[in-house]
C-alpha atoms as a PDB file:
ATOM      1  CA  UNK A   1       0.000   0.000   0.000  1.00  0.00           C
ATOM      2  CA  UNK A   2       0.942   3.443  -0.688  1.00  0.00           C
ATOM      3  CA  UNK A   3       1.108   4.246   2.873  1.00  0.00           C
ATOM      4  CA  UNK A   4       3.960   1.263   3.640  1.00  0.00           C
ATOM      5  CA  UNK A   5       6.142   2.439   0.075  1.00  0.00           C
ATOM      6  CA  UNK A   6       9.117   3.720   1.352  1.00  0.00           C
ATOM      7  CA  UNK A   7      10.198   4.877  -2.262  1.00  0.00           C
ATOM      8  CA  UNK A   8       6.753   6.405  -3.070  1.00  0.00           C
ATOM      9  CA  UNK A   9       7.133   8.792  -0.114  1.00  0.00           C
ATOM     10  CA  UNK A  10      10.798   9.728  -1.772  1.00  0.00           C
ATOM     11  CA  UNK A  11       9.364  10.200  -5.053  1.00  0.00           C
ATOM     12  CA  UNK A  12       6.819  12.346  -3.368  1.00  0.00           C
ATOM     13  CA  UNK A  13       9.524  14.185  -1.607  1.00  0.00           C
ATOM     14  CA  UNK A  14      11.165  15.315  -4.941  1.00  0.00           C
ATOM     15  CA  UNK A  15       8.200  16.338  -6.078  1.00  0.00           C
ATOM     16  CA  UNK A  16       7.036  18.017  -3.687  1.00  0.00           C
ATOM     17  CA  UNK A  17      10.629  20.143  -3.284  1.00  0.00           C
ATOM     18  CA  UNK A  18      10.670  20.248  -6.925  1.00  0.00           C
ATOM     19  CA  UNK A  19       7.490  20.635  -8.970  1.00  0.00           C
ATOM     20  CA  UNK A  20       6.274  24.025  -7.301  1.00  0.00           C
ATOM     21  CA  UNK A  21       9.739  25.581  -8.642  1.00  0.00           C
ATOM     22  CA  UNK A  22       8.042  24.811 -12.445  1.00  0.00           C
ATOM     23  CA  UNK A  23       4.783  25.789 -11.509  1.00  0.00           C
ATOM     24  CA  UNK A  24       3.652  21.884 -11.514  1.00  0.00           C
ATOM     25  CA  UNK A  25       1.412  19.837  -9.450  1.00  0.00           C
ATOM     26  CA  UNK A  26       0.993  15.820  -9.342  1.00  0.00           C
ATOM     27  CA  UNK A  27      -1.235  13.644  -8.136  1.00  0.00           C
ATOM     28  CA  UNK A  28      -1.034  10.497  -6.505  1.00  0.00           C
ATOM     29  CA  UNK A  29      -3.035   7.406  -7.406  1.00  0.00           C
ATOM     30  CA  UNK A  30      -2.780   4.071  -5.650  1.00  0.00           C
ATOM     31  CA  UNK A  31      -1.861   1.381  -8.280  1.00  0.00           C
ATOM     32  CA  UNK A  32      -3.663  -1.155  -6.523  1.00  0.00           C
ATOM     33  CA  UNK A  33      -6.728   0.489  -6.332  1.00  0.00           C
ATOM     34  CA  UNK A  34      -7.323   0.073 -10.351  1.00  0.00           C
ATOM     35  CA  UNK A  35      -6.681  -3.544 -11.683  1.00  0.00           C
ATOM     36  CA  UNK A  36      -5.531  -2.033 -15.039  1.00  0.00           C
ATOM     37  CA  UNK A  37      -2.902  -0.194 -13.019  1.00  0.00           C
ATOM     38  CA  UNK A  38      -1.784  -3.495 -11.162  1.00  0.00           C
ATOM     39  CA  UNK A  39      -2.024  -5.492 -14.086  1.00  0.00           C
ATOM     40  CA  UNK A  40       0.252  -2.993 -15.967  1.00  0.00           C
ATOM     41  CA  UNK A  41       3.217  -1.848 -13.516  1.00  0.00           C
ATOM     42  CA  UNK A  42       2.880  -4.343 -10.864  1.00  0.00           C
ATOM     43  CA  UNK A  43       5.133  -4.150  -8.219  1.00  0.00           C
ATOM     44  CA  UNK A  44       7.057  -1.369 -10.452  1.00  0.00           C
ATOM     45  CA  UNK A  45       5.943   1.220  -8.348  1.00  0.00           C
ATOM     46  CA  UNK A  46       6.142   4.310  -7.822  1.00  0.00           C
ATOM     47  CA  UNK A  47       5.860   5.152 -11.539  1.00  0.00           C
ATOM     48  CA  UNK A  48       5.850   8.557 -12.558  1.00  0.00           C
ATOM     49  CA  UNK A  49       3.416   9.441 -15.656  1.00  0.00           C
ATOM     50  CA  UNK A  50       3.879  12.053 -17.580  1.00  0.00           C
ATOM     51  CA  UNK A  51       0.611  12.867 -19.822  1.00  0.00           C
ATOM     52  CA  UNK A  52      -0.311   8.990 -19.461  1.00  0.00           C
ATOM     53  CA  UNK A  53       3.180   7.726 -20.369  1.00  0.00           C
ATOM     54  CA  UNK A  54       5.656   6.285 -17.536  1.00  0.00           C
ATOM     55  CA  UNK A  55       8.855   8.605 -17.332  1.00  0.00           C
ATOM     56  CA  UNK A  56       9.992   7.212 -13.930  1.00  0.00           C
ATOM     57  CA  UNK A  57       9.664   4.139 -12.455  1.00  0.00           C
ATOM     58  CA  UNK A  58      11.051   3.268  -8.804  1.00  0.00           C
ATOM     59  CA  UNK A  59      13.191   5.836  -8.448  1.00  0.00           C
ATOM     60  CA  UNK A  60      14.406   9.614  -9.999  1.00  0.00           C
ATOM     61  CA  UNK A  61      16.635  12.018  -8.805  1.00  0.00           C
ATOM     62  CA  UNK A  62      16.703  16.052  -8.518  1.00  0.00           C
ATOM     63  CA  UNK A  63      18.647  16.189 -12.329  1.00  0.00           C
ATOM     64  CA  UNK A  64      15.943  13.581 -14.231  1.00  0.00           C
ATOM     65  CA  UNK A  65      13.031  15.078 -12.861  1.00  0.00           C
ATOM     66  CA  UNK A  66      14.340  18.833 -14.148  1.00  0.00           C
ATOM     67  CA  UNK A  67      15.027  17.339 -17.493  1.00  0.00           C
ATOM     68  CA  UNK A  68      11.230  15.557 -17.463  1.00  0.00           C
ATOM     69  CA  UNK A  69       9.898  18.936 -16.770  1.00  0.00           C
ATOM     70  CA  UNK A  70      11.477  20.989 -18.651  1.00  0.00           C
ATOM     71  CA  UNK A  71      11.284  19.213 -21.748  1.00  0.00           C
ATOM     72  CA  UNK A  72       7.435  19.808 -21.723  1.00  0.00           C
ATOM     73  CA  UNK A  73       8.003  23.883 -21.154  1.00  0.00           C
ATOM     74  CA  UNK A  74      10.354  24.245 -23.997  1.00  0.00           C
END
């Protein structure tokens, strides 16, 4: 569950330091809660979707995220 995934909460801690810089929000969805989701990422998680498409999965750090993000502004 979301609430025992260590690595969600860090993924939710970059985010949450780094998204508000961009102007950005998220929002987080419990994979388990949608058998789609479980069926397609599993125990892959966190994943990070971008506009529906994965651009994280498991983990991301401070420099990935900034290049994620700005891609989409330029």
């Amino acid at each position: 569950s979301l609430a025992n995934c260590h690595l969600c909460h860090e993924m939710a801690d970059l985010l949450d330091e780094r998204l508000p810089l961009y102007g950005e929000t998220y929002e987080v969805r419990d994979v388990d809660s949608n058998p789609q989701w479980r069926e397609r990422f599993g125990e892959v998680i966190p994943v990070l979707l971008r506009d529906g498409v994965p651009v994280a999965k498991i983990r991301i750090d401070r420099q990935q995220l900034d290049r994620v993000v700005s891609k989409r502004r330029s």
